[in-house]
Protein backbone atom coordinates (compact mmCIF):
# COMPACT_ATOMS: atom_id res chain seq x y z
CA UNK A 1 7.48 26.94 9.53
CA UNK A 2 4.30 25.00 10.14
CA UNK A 3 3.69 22.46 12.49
CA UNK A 4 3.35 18.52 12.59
CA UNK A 5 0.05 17.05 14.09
CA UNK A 6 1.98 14.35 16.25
CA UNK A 7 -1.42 12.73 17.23
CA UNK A 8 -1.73 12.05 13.50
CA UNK A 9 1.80 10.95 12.47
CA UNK A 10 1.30 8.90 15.61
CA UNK A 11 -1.95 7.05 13.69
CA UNK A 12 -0.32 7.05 10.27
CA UNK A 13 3.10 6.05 11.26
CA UNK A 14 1.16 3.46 13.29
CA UNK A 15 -1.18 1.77 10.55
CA UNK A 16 2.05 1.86 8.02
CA UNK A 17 4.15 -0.10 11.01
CA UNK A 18 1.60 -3.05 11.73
CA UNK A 19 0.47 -3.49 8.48
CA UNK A 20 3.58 -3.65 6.80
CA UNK A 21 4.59 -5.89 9.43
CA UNK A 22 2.22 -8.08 8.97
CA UNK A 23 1.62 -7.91 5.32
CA UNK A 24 5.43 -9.40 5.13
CA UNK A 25 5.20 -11.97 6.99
CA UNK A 26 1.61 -13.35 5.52
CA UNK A 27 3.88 -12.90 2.15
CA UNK A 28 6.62 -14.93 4.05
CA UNK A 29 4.22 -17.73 5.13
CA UNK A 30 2.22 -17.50 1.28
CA UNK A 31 5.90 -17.73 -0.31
CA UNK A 32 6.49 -20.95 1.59
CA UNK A 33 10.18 -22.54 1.62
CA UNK A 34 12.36 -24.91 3.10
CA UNK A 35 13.38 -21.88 6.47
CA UNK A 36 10.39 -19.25 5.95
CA UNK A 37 11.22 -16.31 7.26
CA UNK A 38 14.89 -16.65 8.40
CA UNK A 39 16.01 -13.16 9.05
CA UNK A 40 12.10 -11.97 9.84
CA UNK A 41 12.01 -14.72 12.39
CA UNK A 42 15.05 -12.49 14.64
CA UNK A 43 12.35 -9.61 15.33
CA UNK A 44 10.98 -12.34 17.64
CA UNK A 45 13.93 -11.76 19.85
CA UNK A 46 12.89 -7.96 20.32
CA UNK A 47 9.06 -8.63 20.12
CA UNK A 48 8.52 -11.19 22.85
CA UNK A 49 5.46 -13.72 21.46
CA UNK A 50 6.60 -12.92 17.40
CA UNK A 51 6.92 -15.63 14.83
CA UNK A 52 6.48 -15.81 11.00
CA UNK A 53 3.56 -18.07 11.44
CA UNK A 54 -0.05 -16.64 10.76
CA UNK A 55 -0.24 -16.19 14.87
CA UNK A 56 2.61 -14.23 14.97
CA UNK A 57 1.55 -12.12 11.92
CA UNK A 58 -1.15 -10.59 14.08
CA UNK A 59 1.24 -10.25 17.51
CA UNK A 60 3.25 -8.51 14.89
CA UNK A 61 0.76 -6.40 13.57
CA UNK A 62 0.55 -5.04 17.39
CA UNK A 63 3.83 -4.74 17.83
CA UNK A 64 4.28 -2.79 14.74
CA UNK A 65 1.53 -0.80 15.46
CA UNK A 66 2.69 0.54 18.77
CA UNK A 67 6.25 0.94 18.27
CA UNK A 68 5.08 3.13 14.51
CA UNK A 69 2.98 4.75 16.70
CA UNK A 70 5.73 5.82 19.20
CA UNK A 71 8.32 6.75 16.38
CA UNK A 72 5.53 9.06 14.81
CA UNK A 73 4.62 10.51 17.83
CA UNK A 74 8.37 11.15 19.05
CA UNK A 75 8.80 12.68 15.24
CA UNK A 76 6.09 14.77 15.59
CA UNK A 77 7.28 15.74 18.92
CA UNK A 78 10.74 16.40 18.01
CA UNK A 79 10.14 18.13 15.11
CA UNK A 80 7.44 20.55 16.38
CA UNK A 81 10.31 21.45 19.53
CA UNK A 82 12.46 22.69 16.99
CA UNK A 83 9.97 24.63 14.92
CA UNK A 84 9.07 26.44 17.97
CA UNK A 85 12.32 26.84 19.04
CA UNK A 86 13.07 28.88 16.20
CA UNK A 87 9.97 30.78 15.76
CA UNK A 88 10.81 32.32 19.28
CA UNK A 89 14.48 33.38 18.56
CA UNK A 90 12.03 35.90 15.54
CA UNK A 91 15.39 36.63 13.78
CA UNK A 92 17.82 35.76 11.31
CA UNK A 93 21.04 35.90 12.89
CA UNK A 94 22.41 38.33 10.52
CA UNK A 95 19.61 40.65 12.36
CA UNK A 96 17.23 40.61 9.38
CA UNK A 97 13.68 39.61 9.91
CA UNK A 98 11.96 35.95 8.01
């Protein structure tokens, strides 16, 4: 089985996690309404300094950013544990070879 580059899920997982963050809640703020961003607005009790307002957008683009980063990275991690894992047992348990 071949391996994950974590550093790079890390970076991809990353850009997708700020920039989605903050592309919604710029689409929030362009939408407009009488309560923008009702349910969005609750991440601000998890990320400390978040608000759908154009300020927040880019705390949230941080925020995003680093916790995509950590998810990819613990993915990448995870996954690559298990591939190695497996490539040292060699054998199929019914004592044929891969």
């Amino acid at each position: 089985m071949a391996r994950i580059q974590a550093g790079v899920l890390a970076v991809v997982c990353a850009l997708l996690g700020g920039v989605g963050l903050f592309a919604l809640t710029a689409w929030l703020l362009i939408k407009g309404g009488p309560q923008v961003g009702k349910h969005l607005g609750l991440l601000g009790h998890y990320f400390i300094g978040y608000s759908v307002t154009w300020p927040g957008s880019l705390v949230g683009l941080v925020y995003g950013a680093f916790f995509g980063g950590v998810v990819g990275w613990s993915i990448g991690k995870i996954y690559n544990g298990i591939v190695n894992r497996r490539n040292a047992r060699g054998s199929c348990p019914t004592g044929g070879s891969r």
